[in-house]
N, C-alpha and C. Protein backbone atom coordinates (compact mmCIF):
# COMPACT_ATOMS: atom_id res chain seq x y z
N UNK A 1 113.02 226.79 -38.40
CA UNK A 1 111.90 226.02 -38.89
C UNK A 1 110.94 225.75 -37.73
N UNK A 2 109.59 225.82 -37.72
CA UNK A 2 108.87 225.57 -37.20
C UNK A 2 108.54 223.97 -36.67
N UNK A 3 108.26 223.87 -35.11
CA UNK A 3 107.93 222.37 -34.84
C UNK A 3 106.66 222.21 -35.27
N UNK A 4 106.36 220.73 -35.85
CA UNK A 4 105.18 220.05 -36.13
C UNK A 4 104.41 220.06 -35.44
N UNK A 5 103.39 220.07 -36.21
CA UNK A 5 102.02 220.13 -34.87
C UNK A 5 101.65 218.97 -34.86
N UNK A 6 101.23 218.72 -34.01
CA UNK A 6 100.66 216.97 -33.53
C UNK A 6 100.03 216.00 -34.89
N UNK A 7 99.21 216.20 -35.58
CA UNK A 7 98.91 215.93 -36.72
C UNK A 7 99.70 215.76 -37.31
N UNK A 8 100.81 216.60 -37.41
CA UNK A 8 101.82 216.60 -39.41
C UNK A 8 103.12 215.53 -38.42
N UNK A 9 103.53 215.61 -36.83
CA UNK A 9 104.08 214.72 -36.45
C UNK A 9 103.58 212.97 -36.54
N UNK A 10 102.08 212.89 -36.47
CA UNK A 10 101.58 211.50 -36.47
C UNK A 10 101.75 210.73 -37.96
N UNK A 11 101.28 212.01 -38.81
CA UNK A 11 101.06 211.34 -39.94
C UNK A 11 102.80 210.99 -40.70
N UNK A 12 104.01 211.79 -40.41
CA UNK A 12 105.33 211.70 -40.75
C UNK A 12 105.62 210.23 -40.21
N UNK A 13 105.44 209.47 -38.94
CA UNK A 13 105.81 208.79 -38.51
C UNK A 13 104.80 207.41 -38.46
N UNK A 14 105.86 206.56 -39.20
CA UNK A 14 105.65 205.28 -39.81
C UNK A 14 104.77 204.05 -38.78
N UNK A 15 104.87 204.89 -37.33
CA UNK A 15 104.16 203.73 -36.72
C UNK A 15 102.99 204.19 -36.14
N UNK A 16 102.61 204.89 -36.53
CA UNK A 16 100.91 206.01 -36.45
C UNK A 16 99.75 204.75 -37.16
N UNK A 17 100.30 204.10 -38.19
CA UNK A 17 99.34 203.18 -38.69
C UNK A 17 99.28 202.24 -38.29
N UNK A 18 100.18 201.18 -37.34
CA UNK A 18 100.16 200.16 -36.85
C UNK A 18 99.27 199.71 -36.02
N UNK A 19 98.18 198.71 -36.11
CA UNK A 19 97.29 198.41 -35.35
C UNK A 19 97.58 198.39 -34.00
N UNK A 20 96.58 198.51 -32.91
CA UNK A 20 97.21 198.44 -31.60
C UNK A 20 96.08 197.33 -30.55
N UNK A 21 96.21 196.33 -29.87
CA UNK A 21 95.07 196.30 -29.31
C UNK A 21 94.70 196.99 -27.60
N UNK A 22 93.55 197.33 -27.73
CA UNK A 22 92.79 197.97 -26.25
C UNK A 22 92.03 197.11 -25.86
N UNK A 23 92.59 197.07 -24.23
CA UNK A 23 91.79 196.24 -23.11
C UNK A 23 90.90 196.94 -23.12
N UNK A 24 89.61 196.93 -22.53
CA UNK A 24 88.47 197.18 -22.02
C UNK A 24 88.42 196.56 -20.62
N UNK A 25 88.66 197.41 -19.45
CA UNK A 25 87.93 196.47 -18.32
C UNK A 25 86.93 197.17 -17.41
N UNK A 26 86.04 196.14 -17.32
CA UNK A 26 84.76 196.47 -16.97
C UNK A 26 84.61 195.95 -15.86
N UNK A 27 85.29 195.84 -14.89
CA UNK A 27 85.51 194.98 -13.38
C UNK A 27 86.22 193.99 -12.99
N UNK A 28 86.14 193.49 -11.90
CA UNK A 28 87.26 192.33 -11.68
C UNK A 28 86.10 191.19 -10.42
N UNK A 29 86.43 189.98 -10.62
CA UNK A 29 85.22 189.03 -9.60
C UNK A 29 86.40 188.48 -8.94
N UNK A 30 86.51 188.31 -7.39
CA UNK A 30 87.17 187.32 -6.77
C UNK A 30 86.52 186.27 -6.14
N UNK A 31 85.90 185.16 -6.96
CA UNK A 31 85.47 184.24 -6.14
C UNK A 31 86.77 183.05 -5.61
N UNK A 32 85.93 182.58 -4.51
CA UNK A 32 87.14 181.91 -4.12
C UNK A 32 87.42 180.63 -4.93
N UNK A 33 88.42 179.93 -4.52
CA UNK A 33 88.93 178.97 -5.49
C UNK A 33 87.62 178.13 -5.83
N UNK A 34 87.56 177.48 -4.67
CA UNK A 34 86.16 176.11 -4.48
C UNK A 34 85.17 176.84 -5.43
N UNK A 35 84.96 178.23 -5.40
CA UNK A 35 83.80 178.61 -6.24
C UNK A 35 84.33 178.56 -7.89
N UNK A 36 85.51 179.01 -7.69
CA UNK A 36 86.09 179.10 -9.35
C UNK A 36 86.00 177.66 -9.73
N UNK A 37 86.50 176.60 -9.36
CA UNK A 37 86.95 175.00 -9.36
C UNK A 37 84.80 174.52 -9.94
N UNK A 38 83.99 175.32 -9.49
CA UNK A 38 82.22 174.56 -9.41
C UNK A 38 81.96 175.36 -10.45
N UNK A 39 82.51 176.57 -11.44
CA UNK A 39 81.93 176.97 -12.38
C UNK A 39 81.69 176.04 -13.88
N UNK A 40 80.47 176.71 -14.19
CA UNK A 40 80.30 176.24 -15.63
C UNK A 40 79.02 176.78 -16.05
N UNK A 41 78.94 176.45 -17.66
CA UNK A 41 78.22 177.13 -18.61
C UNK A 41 76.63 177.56 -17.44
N UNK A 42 76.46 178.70 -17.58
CA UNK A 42 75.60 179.91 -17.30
C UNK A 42 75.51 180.07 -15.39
N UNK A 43 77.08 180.05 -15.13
CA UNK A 43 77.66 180.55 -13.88
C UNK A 43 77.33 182.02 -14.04
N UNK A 44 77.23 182.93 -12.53
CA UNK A 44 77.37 184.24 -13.10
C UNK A 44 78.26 184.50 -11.95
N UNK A 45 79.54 185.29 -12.54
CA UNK A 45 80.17 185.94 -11.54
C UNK A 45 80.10 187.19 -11.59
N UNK A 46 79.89 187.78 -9.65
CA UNK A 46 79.42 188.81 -9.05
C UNK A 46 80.58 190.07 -9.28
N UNK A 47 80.72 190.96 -10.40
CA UNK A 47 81.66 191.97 -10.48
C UNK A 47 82.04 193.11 -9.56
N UNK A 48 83.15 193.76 -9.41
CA UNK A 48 82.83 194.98 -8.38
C UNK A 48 82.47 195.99 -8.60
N UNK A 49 82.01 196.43 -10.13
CA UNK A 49 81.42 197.51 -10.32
C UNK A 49 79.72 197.26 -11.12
N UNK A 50 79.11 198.45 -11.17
CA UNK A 50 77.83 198.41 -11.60
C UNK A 50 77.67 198.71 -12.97
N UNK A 51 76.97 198.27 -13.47
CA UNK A 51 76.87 198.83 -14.91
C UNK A 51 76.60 200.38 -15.55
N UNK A 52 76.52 201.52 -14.53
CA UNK A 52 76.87 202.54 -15.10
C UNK A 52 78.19 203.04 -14.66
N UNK A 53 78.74 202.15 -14.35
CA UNK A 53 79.97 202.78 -13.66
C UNK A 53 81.01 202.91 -14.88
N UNK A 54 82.05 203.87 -15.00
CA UNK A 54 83.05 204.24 -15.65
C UNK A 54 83.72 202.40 -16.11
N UNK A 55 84.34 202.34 -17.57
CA UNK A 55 84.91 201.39 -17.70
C UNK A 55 86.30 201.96 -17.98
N UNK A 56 87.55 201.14 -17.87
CA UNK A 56 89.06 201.68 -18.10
C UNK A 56 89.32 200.90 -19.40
N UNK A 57 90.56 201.67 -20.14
CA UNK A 57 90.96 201.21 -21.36
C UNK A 57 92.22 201.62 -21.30
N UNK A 58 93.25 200.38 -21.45
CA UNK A 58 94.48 200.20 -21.20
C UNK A 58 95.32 199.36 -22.58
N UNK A 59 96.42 199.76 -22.70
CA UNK A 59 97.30 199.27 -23.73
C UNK A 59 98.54 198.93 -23.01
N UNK A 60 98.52 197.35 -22.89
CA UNK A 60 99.20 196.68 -21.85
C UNK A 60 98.92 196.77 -20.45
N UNK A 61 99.18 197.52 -19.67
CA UNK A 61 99.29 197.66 -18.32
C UNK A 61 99.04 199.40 -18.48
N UNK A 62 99.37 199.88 -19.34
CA UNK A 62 99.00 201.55 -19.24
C UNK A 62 97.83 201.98 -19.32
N UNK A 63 97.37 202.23 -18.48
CA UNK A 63 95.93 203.32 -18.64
C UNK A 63 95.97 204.30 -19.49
N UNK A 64 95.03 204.29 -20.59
CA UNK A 64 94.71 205.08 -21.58
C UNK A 64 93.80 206.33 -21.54
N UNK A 65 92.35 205.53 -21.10
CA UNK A 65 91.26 206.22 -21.07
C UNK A 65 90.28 205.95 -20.49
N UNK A 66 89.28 205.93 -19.80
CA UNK A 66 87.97 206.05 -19.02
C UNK A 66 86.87 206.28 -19.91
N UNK A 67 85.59 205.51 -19.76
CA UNK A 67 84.93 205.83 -20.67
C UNK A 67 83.60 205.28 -20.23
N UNK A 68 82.04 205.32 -21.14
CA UNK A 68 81.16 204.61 -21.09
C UNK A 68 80.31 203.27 -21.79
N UNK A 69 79.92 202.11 -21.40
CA UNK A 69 79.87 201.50 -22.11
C UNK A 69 78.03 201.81 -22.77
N UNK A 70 78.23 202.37 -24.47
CA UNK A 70 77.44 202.39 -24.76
C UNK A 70 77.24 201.37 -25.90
N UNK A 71 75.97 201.15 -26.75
CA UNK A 71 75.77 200.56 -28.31
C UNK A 71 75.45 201.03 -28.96
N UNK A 72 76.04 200.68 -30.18
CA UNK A 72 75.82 201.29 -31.40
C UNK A 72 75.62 200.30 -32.29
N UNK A 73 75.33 201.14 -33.87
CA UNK A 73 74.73 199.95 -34.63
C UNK A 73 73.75 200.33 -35.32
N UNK A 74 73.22 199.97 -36.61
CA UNK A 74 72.07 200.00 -37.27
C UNK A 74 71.05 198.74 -37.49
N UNK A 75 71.86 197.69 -36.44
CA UNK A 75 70.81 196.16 -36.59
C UNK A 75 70.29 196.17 -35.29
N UNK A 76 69.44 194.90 -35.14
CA UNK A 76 68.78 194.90 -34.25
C UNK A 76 69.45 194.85 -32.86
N UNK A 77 70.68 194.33 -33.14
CA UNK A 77 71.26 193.36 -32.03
C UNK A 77 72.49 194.46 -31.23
N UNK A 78 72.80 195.32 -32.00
CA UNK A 78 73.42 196.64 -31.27
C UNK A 78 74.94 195.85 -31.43
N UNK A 79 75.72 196.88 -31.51
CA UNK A 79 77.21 196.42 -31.46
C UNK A 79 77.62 197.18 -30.10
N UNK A 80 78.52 196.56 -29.07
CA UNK A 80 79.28 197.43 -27.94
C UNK A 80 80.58 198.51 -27.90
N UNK A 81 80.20 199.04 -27.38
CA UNK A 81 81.25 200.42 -27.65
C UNK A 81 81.27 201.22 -26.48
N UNK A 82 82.54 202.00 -26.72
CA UNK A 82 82.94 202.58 -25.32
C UNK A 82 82.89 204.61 -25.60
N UNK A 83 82.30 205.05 -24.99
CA UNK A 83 82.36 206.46 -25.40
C UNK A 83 83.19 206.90 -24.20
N UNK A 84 84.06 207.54 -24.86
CA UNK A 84 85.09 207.72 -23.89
C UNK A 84 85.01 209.33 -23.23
N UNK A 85 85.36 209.13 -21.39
CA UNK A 85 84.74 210.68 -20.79
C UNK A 85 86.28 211.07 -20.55
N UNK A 86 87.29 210.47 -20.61
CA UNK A 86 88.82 210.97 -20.10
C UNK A 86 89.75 210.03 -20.94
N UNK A 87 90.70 210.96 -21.56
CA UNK A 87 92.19 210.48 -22.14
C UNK A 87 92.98 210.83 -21.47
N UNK A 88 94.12 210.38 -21.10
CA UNK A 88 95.84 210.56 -20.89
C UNK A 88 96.26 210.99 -21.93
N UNK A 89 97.02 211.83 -21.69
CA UNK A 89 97.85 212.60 -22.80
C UNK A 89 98.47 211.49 -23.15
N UNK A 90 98.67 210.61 -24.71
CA UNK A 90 99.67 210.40 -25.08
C UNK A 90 100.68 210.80 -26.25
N UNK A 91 100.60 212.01 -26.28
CA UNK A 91 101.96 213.02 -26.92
C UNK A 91 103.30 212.31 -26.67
N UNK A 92 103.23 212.13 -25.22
CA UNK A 92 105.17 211.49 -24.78
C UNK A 92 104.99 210.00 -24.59
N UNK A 93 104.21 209.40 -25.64
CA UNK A 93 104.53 207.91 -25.88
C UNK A 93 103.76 207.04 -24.49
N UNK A 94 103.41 205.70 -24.67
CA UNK A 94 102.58 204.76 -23.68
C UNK A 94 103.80 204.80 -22.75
């Protein structure tokens, strides 16, 4: 008998439908404490990356995928979204 192809394996198996959630991270800020301790409403903290820079997408602690942050949407106000430029194989599980 022939092995399944990736498709007829996802769809056989019962946990293909289970919601999952994805981090998005789009940088990291280290201000120091005294600065963290003086924040409040319309603080801005200084990130380490730029806004065209690659964002990561992780499920738990596993790196998933690399991607861009674009918008989408048919209203005015645009919805955020990530177009993704690199996946990790996950065939052999997170």
């Amino acid at each position: 008998m022939d092995d399944p192809t990736p498709a007829e394996a996802q769809a056989s198996n019962p946990f293909s439908l289970v919601p999952i959630e994805i981090t998005i991270s789009v940088g990291k800020a280290r201000p120091l404490v005294r600065d963290l301790l003086r924040l409040k409403r319309d603080s801005v903290l200084t990130l380490d990356r730029r806004v065209e820079d690659p964002v990561e997408l992780y499920v738990g602690d596993k790196l998933i995928a690399r991607g861009e942050l674009t918008e989408t949407g048919d209203d005015a106000n645009g919805t955020l979204a990530v177009r993704l430029t690199e996946v990790v194989d996950l065939q052999n599980g997170l």
